[in-house]
PDB file of N, CA and C in Angstrom:
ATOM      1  N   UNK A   1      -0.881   7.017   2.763  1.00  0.00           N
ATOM      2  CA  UNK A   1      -0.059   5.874   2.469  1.00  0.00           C
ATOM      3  C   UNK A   1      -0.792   4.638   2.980  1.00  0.00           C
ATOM      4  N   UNK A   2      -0.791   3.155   1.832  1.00  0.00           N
ATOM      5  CA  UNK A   2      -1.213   2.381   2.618  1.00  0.00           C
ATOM      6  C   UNK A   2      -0.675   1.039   2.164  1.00  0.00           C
ATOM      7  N   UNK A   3      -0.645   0.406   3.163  1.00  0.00           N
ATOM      8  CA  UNK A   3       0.236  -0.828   2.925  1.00  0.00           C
ATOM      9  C   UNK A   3      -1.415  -2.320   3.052  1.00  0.00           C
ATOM     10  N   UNK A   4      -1.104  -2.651   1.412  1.00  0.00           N
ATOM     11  CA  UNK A   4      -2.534  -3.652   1.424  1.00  0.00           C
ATOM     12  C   UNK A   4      -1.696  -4.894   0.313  1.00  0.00           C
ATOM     13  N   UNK A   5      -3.081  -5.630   0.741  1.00  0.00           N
ATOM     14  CA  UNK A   5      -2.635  -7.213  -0.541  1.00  0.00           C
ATOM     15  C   UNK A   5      -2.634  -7.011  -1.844  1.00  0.00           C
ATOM     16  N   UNK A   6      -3.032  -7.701  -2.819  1.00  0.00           N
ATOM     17  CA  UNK A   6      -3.138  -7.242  -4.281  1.00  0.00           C
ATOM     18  C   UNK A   6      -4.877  -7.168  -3.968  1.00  0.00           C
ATOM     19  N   UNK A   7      -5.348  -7.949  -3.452  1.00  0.00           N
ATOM     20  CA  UNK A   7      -6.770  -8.006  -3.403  1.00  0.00           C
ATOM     21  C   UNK A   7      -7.729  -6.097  -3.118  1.00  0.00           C
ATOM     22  N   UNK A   8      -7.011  -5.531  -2.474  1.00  0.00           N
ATOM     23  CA  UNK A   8      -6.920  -4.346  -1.985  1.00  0.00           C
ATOM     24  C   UNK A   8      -6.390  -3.517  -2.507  1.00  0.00           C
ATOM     25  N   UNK A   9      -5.545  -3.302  -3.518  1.00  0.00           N
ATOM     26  CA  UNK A   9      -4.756  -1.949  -4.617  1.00  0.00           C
ATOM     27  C   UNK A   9      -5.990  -1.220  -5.158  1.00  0.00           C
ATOM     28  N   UNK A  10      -6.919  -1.610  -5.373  1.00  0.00           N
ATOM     29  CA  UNK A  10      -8.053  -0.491  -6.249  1.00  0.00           C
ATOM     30  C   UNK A  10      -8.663   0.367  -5.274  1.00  0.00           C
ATOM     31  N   UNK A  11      -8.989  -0.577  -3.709  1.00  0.00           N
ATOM     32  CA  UNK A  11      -9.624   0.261  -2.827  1.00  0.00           C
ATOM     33  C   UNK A  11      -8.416   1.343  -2.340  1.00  0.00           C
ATOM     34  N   UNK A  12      -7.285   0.888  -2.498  1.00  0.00           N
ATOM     35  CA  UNK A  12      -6.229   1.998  -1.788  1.00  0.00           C
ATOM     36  C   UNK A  12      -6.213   3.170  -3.008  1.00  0.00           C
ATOM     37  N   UNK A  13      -5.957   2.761  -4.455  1.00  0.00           N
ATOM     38  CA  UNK A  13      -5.875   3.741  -4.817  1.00  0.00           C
ATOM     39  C   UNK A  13      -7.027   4.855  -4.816  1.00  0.00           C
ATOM     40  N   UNK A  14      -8.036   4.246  -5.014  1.00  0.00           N
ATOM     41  CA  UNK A  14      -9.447   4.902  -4.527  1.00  0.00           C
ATOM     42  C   UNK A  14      -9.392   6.251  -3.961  1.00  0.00           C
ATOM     43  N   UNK A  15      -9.117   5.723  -2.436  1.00  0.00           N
ATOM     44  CA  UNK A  15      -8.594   6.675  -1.646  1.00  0.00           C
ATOM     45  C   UNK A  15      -8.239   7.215  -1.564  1.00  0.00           C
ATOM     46  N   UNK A  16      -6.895   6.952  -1.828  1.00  0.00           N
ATOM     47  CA  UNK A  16      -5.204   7.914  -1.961  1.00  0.00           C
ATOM     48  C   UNK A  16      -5.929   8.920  -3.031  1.00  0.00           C
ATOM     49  N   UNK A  17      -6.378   8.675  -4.008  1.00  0.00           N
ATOM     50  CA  UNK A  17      -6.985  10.188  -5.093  1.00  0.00           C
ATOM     51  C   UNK A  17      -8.373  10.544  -4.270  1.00  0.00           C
ATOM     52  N   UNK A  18      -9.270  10.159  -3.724  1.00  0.00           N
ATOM     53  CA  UNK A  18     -10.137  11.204  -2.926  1.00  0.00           C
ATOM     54  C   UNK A  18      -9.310  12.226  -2.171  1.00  0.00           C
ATOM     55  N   UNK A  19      -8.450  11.497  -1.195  1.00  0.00           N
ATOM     56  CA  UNK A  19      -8.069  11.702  -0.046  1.00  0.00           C
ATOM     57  C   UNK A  19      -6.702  13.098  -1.166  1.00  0.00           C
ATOM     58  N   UNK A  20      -5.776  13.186  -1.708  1.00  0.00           N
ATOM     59  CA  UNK A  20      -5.311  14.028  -2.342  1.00  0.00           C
ATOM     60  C   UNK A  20      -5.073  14.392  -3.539  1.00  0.00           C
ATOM     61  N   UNK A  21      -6.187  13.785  -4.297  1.00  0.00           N
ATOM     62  CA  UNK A  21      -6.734  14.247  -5.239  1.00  0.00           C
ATOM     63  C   UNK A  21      -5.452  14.122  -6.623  1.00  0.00           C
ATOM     64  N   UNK A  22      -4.685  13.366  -6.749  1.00  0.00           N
ATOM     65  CA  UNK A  22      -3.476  13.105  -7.094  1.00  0.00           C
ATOM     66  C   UNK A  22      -3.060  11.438  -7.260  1.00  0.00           C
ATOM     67  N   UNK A  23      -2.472  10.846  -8.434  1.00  0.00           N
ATOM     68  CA  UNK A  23      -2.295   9.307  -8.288  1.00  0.00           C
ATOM     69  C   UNK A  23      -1.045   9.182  -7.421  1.00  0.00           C
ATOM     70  N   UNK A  24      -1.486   7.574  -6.895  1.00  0.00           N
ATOM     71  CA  UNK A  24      -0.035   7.706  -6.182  1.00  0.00           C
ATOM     72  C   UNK A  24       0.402   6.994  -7.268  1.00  0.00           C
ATOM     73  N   UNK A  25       1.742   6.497  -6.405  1.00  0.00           N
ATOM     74  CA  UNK A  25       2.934   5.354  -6.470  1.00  0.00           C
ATOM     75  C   UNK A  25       2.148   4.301  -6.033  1.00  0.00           C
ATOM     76  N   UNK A  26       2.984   3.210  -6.850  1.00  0.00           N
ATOM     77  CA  UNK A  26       2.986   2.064  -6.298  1.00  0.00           C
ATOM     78  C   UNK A  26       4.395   1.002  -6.054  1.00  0.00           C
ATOM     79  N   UNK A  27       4.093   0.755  -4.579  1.00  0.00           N
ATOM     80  CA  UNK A  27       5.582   0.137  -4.378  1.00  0.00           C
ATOM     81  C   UNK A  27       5.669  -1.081  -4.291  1.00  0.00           C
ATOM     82  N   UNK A  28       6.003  -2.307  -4.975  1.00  0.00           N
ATOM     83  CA  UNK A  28       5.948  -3.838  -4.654  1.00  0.00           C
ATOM     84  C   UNK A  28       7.036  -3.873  -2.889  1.00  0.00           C
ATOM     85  N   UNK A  29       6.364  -4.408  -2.220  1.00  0.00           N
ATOM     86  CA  UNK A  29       7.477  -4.629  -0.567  1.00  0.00           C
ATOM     87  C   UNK A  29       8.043  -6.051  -1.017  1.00  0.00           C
ATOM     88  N   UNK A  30       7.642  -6.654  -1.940  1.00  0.00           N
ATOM     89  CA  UNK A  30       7.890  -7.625  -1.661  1.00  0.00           C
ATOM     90  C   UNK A  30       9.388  -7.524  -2.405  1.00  0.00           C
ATOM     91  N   UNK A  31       9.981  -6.928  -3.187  1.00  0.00           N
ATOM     92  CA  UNK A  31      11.022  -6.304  -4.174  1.00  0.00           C
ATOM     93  C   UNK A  31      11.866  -5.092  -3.431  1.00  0.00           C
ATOM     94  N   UNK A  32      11.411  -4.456  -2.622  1.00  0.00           N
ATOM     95  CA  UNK A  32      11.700  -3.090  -1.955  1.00  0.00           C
ATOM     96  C   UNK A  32      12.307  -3.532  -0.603  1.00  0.00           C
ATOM     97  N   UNK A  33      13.542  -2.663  -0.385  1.00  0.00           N
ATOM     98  CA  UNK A  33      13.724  -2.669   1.165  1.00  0.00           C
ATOM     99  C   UNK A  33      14.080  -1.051   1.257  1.00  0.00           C
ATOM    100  N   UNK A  34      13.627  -0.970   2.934  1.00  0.00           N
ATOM    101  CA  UNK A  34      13.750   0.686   3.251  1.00  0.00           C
ATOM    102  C   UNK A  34      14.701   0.647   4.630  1.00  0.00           C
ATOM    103  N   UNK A  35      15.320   1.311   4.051  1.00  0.00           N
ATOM    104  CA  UNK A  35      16.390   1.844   5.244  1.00  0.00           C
ATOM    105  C   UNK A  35      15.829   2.219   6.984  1.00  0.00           C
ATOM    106  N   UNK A  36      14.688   3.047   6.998  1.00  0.00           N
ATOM    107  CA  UNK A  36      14.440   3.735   7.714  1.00  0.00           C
ATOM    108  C   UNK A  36      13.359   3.259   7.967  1.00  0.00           C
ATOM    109  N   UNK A  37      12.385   2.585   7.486  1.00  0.00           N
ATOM    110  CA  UNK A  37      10.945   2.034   7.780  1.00  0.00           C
ATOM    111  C   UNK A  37      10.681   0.705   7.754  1.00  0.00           C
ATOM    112  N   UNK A  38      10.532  -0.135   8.494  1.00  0.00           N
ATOM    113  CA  UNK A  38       9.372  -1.683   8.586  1.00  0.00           C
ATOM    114  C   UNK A  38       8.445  -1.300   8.034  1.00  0.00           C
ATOM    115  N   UNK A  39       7.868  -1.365   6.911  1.00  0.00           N
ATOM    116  CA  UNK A  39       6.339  -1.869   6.544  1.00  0.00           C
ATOM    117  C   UNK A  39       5.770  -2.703   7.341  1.00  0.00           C
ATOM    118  N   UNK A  40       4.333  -2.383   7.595  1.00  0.00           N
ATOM    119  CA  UNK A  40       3.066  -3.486   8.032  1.00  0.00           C
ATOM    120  C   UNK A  40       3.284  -4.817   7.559  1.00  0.00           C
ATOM    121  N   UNK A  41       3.003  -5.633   8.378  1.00  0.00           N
ATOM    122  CA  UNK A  41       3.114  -7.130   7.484  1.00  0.00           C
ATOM    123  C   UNK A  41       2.083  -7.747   6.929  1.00  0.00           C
ATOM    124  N   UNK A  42       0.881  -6.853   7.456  1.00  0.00           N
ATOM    125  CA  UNK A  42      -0.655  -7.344   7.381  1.00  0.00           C
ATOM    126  C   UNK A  42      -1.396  -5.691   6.509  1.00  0.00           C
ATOM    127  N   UNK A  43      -2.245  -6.409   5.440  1.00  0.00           N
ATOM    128  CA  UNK A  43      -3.164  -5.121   4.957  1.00  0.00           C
ATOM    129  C   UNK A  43      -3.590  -4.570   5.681  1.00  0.00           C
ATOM    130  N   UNK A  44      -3.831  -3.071   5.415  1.00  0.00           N
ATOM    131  CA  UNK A  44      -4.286  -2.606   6.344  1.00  0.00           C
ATOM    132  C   UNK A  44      -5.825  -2.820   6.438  1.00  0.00           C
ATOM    133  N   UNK A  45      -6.851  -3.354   5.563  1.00  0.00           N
ATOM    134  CA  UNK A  45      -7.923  -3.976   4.952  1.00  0.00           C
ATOM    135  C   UNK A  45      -8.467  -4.911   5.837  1.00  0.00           C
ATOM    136  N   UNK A  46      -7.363  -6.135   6.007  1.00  0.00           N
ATOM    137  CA  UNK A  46      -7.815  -7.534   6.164  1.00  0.00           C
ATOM    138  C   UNK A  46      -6.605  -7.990   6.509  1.00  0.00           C
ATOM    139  N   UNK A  47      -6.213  -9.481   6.577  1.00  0.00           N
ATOM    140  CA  UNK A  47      -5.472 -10.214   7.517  1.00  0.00           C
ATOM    141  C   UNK A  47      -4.326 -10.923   6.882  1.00  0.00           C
ATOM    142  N   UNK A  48      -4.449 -10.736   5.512  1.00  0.00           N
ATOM    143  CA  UNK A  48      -3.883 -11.027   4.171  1.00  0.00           C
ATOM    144  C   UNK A  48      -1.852 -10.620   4.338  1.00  0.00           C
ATOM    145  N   UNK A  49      -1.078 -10.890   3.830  1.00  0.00           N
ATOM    146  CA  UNK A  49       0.224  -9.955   3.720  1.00  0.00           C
ATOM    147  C   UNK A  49       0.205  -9.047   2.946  1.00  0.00           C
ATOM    148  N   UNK A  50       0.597  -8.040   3.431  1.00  0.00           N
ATOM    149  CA  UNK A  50       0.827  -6.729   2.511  1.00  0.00           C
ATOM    150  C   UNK A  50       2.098  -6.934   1.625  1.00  0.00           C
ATOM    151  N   UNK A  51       1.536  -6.615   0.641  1.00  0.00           N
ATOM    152  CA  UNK A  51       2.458  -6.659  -0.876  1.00  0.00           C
ATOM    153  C   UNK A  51       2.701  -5.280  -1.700  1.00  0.00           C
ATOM    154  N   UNK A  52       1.943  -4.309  -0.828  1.00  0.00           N
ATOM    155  CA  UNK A  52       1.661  -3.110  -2.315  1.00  0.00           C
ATOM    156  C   UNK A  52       2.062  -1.762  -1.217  1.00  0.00           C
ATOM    157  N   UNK A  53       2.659  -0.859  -1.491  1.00  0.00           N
ATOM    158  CA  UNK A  53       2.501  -0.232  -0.471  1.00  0.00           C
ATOM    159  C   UNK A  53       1.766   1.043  -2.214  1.00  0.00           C
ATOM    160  N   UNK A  54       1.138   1.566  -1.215  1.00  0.00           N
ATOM    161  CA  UNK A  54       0.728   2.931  -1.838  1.00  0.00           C
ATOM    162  C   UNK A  54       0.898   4.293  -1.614  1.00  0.00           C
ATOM    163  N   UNK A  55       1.723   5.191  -1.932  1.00  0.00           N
ATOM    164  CA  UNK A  55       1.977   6.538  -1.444  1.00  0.00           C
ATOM    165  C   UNK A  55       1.823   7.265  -2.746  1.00  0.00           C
TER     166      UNK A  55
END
């Protein structure tokens, strides 16, 4: 899972399919609220606001 800017969605998805070999989701935070979780406020990348979460 990773919480990044828009600048950062290609490198996350990247990952997320090395890493399990499977596409994720994509979640806008900026549209989304979660009961149970705070999202990062910062990419996990760079210094930017996180906008995308990826799972």
């Amino acid at each position: 899972m990773y919480c990044v800017c828009r600048e950062h969605v290609e490198l996350a998805i990247d990952k997320f399919v090395d890493e399990y070999e499977d596409a994720p989701d994509l979640v806008n935070l900026n549209s989304t609220t979660f009961t149970d979780w705070t999202p990062p406020t910062r990419c996990d990348w760079c210094d930017q606001p996180a906008e995308v979460l990826v799972v």
